[in-house]
Protein backbone atom coordinates (compact mmCIF):
# COMPACT_ATOMS: atom_id res chain seq x y z
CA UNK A 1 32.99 69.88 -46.65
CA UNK A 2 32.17 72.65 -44.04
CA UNK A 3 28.72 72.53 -42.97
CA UNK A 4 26.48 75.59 -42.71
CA UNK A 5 22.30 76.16 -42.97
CA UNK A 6 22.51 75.69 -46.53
CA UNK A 7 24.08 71.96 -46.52
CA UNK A 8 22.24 69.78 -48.51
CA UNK A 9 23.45 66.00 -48.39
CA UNK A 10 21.75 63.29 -50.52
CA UNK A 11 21.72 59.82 -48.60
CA UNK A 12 21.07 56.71 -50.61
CA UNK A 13 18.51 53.92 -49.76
CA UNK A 14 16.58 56.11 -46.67
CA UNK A 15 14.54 53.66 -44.93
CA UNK A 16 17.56 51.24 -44.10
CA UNK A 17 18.68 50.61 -40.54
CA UNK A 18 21.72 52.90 -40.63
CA UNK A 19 20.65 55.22 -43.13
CA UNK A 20 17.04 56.16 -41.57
CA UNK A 21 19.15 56.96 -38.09
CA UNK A 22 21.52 59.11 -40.46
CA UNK A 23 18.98 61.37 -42.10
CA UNK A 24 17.53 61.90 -38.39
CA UNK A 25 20.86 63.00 -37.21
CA UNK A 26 21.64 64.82 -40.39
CA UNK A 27 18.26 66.88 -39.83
CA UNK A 28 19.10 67.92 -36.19
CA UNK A 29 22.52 68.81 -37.30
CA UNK A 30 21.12 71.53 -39.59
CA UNK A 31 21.34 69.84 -42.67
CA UNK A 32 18.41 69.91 -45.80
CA UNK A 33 18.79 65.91 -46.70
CA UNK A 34 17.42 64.59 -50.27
CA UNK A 35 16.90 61.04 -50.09
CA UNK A 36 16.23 57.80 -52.59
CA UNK A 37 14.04 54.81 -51.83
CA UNK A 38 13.91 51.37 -53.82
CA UNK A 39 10.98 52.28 -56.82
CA UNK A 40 10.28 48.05 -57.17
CA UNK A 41 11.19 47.14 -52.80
CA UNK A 42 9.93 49.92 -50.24
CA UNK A 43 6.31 50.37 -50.43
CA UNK A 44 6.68 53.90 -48.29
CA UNK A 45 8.72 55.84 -46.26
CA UNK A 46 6.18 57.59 -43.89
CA UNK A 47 8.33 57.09 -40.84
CA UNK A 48 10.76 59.43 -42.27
CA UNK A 49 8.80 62.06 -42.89
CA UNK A 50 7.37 62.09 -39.16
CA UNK A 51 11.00 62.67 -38.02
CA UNK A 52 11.70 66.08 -36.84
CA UNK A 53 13.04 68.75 -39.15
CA UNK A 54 11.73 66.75 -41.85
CA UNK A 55 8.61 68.48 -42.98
CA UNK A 56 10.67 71.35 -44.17
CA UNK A 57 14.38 69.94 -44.44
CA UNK A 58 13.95 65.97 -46.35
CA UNK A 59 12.58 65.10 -49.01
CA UNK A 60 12.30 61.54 -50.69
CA UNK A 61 13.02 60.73 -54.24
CA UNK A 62 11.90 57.40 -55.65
CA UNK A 63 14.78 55.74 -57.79
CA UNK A 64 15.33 52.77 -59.79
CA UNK A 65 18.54 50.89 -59.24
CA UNK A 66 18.77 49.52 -62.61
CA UNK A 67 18.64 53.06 -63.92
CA UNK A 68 21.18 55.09 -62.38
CA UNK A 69 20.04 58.16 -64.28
CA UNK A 70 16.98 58.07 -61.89
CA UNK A 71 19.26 59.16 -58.96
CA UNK A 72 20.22 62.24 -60.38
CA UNK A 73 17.45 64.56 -58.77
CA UNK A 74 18.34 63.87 -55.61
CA UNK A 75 21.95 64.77 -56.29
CA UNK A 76 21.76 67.07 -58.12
CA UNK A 77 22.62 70.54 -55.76
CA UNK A 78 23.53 68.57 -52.98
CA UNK A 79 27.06 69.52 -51.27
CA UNK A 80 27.55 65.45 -49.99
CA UNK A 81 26.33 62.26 -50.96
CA UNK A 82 25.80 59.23 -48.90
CA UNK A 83 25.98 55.77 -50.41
CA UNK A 84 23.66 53.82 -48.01
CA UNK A 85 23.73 50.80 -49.92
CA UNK A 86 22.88 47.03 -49.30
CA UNK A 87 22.42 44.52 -51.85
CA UNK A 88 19.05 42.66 -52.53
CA UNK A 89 19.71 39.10 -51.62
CA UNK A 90 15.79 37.79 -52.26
CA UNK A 91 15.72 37.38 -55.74
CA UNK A 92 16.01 34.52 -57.72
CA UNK A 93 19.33 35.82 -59.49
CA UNK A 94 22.55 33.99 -59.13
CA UNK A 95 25.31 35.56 -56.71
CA UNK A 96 27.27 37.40 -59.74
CA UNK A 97 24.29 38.42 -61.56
CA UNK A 98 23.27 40.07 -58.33
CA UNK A 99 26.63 41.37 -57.48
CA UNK A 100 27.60 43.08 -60.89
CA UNK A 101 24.23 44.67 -60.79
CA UNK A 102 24.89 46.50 -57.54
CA UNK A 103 28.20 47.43 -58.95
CA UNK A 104 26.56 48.86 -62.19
CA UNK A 105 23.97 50.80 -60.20
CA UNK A 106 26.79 52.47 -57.53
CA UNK A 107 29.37 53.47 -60.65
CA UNK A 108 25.98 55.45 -61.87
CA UNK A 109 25.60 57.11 -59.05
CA UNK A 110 29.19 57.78 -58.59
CA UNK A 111 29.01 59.04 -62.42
CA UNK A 112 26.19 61.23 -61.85
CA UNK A 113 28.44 62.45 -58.46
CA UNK A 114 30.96 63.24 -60.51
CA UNK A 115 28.68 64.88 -63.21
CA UNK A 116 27.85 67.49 -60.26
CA UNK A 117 29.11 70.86 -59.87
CA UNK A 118 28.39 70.71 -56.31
CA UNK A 119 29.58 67.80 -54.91
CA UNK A 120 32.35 67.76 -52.45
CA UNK A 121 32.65 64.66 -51.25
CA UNK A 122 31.00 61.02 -51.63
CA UNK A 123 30.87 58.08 -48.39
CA UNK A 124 30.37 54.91 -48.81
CA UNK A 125 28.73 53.14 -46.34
CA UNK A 126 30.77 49.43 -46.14
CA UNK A 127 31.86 47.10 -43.92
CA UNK A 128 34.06 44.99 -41.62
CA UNK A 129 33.58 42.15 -43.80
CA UNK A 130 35.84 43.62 -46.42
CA UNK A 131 38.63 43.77 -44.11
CA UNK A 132 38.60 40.73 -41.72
CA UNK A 133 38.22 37.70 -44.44
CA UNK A 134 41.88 37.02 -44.04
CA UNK A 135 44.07 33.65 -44.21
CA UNK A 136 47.21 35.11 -42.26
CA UNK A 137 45.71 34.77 -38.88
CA UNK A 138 46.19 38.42 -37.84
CA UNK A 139 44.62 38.93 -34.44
CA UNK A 140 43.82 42.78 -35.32
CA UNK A 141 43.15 44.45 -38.89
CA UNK A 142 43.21 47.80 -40.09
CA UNK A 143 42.41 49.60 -43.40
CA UNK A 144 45.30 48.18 -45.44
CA UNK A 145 43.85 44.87 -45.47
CA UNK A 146 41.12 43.45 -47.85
CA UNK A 147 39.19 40.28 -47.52
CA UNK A 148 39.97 37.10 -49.60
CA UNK A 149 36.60 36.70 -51.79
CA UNK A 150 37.79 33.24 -52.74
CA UNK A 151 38.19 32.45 -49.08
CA UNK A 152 34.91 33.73 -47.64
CA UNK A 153 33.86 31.67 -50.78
CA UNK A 154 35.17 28.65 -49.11
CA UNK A 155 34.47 29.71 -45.16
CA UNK A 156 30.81 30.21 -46.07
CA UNK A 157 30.17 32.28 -43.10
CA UNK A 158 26.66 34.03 -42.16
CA UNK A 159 26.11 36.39 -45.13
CA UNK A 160 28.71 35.57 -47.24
CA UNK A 161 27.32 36.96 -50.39
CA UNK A 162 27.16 40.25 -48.58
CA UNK A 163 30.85 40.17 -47.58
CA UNK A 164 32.03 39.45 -51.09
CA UNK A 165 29.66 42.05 -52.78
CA UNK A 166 30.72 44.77 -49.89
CA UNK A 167 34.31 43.90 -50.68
CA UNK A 168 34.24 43.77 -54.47
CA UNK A 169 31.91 46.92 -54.55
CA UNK A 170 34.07 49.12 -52.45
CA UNK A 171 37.23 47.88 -54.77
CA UNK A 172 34.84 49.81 -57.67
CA UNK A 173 34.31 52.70 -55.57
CA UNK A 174 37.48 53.15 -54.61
CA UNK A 175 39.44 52.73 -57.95
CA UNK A 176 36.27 55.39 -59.58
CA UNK A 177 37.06 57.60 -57.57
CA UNK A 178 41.05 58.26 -57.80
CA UNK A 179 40.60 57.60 -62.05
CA UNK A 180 37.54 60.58 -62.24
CA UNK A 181 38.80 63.17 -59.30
CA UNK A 182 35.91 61.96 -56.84
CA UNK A 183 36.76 62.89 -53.40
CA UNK A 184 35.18 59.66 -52.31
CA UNK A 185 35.85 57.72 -48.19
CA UNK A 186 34.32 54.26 -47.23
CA UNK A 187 33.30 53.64 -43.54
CA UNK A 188 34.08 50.05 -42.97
CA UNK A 189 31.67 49.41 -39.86
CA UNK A 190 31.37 46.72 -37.67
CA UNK A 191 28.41 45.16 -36.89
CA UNK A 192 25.75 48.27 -36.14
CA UNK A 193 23.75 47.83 -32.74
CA UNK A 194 21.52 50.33 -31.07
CA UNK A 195 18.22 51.93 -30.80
CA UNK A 196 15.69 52.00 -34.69
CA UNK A 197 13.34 54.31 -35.83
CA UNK A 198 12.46 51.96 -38.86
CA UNK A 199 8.59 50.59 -38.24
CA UNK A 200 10.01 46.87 -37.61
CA UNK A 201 13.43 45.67 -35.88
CA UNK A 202 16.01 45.61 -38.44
CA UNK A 203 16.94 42.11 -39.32
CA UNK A 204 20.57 43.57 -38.11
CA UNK A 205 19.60 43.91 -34.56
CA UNK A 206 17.67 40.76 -34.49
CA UNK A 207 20.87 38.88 -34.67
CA UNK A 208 22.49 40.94 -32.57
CA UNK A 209 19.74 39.90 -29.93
CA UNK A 210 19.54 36.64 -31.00
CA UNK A 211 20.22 35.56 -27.35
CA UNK A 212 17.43 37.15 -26.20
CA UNK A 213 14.86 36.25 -28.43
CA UNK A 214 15.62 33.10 -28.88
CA UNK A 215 16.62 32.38 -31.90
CA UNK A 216 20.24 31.59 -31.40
CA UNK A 217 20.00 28.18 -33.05
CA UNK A 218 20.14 29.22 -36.22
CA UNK A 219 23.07 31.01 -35.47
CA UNK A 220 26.75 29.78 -36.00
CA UNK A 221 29.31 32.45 -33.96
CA UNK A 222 32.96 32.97 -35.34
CA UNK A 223 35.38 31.70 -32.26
CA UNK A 224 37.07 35.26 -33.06
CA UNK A 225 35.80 38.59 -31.85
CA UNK A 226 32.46 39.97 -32.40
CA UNK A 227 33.03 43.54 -33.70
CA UNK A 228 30.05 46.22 -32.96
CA UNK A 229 29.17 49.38 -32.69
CA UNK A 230 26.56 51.74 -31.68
CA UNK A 231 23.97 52.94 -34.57
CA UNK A 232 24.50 56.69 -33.11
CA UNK A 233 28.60 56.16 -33.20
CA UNK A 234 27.86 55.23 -37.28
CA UNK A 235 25.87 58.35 -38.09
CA UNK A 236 28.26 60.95 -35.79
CA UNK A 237 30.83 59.11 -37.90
CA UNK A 238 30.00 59.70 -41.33
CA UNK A 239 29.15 63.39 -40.59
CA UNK A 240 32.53 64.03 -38.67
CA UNK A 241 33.85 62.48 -42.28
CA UNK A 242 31.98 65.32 -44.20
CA UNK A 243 32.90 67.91 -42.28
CA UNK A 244 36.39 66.72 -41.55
CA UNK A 245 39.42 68.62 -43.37
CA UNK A 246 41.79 66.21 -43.70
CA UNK A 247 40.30 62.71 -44.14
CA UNK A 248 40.75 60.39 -47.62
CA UNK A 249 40.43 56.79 -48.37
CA UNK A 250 38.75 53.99 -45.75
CA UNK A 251 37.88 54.18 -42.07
CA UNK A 252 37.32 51.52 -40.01
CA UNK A 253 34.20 52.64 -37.76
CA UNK A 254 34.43 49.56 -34.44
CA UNK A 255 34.09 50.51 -30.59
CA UNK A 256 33.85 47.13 -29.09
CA UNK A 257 34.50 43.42 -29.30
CA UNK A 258 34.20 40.36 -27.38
CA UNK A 259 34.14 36.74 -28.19
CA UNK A 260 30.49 34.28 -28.38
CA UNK A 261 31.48 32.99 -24.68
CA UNK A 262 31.99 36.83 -23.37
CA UNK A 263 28.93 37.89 -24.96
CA UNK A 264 27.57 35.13 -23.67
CA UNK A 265 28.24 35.71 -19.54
CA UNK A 266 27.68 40.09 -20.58
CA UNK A 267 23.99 39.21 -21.25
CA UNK A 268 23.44 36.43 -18.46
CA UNK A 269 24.65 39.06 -16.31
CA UNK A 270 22.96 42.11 -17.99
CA UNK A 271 19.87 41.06 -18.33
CA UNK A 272 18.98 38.02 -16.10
CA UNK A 273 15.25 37.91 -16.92
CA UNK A 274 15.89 36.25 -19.92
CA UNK A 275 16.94 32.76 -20.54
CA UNK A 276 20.29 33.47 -22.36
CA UNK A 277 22.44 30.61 -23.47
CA UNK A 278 25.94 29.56 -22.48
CA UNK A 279 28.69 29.04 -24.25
CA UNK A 280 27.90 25.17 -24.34
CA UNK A 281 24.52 25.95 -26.55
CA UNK A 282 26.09 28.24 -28.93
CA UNK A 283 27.34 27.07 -32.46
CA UNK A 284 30.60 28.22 -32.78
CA UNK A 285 33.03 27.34 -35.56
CA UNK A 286 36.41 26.48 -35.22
CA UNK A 287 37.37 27.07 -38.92
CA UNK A 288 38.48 31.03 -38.93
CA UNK A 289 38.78 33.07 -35.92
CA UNK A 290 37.26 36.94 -36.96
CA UNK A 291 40.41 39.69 -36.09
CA UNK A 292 39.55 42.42 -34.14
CA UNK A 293 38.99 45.87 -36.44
CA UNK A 294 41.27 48.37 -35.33
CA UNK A 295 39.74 52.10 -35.83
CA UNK A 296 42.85 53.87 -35.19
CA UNK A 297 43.01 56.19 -38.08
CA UNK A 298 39.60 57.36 -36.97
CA UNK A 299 40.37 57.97 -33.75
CA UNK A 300 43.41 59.28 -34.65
CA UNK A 301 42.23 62.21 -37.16
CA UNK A 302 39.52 63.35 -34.01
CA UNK A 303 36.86 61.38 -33.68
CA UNK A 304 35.67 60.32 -30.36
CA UNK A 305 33.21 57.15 -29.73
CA UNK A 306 30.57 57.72 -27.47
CA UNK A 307 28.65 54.57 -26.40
CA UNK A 308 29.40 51.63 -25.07
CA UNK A 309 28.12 47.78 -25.37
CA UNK A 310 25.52 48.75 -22.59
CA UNK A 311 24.15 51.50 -24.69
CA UNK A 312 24.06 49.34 -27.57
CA UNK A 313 21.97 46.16 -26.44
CA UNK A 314 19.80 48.60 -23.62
CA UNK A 315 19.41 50.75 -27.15
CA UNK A 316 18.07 48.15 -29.03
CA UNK A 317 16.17 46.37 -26.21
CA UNK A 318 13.94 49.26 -26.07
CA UNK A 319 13.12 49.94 -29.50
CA UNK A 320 12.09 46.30 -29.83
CA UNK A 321 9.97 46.59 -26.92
CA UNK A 322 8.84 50.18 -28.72
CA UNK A 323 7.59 47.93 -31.88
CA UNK A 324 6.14 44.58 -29.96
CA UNK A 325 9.44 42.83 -31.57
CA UNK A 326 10.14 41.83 -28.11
């Protein structure tokens, strides 16, 4: 999809963590951006219309996930579509009541995609999880492997529903898109770090900090790698797969890893005016060591990371501080 003035890209579920720094980036890029917000779950998205470009280049449709049909204002005469999508974990529903509901809701929007005259090309925005849930032992992974629902099942790591629900959903999205002609990618990021412009600290980056603020306790580390990346590296990424010639199928989206026990002595020696653990405080299982994410074929069709694990924590260190989180 080649962009130009008259770009208009829909991104799903705007106030997220990754999805609010997207639109901003999408609006200083040039781009006109429609986007949706939960009709029963976000009670406003004011933020995003303070960011610049918006007042004459965004605007915000509410939708209703249980009736795909509501999405199809925002698509309709965009060029791209961004499926910005995380499941609702806080109701009452069991795990594959909530699961096939997200699944229903993203087909409809990948209907009502496919339904368009003028859309080019369709992301959705996954994970890591669905590649690195594997019983082989592989040290590294790329985007020919798929996690084992029936092990994560068993593992019961941190956010385990969302693993299996990323992994089963971006099956769906997949397989929709080669049956119906949908020119449709996934970006399988790792876990997103970095500076917010959401009104609180995304409960993302409070784990990520989790050192820091003190909350670490709660916390049980895989003895594999930790796999991040910076929030800007995320949003240049999905845009470079827009505008990209040649790209099709999944992209893994990881710049760095390290292990609990690295991250551990980075911090200590990063920021020594906190009281970070060592190693010997941390929870860390021995039952599955986490492969590192290899984002090769990324790299490999152009695109070039830009931060570092210093941006990322001095990033979101800041905005915390921005917000009274920290």
């Amino acid at each position: 999809m080649e962009k130009n003035e008259k770009s208009i890209v829909c991104v799903t579920g705007g106030t997220g963590y990754v999805t609010s720094w997207l639109i901003m980036r999408f609006l200083q890029s040039g781009y006109s951006v429609n986007t949706t917000i939960n009709n029963n779950l976000d009670p406003g998205a004011s933020f995003l219309e303070k960011l610049p470009n918006a007042s004459n280049k965004l605007k915000i449709f509410r939708t209703n996930p249980e009736k795909p049909e509501s999405f199809q204002p925002a698509i309709e005469g965009c060029n791209g579509v961004i499926i910005g999508h995380s499941v609702d974990f806080e109701d009452k529903n069991d795990e594959e009541t909530k699961i096939q509901r997200a699944i229903t809701g993203i087909i409809g929007i990948l209907k009502a995609c496919s339904d368009s005259e003028t859309i080019k090309r369709v992301i959705y925005t996954s994970s890591d999880a669905t590649v690195g849930y594997v019983t082989e032992g592989q040290d590294v992974v790329d985007e020919s492997s798929w996690s084992d629902t029936d092990f994560i099942k068993k593992l019961n790591p941190l956010g385990a529903v969302y693993s299996i629900s990323k992994t089963l959903i971006e099956k769906e999205v997949l397989n929709f898109g080669e049956k119906n002609g949908v020119h449709v990618m996934c970006l399988n990021h790792a876990w997103v770090l970095g500076p917010f412009v959401t009104p609180q600290c995304p409960e993302v980056v409070r784990y990520s900090l989790a050192m820091i603020l003190g909350n670490w306790i709660t916390i049980e580390y895989d003895s594999g790698v930790i796999a991040l990346v910076h929030i800007d590296d995320v949003a240049r990424a999905h845009i470079f797969l827009l505008e990209c010639p040649n790209v099709k199928g999944r992209y893994i989206c990881s710049s760095a890893d390290i292990s609990p026990d690295e991250l551990s002595q980075f911090l200590r020696a990063r920021y020594p005016q906190y009281q970070i653990p060592t190693i010997d405080c941390l929870k860390v299982t021995k039952e599955f060591k986490f492969p590192r994410p290899s984002s090769k074929k990324l790299v490999d069709s152009g695109f070039k990371f830009k931060y570092n694990l210093d941006d990322m924590y001095d990033g979101a260190i800041a905005s915390c501080k921005q917000v009274g989180s920290l």
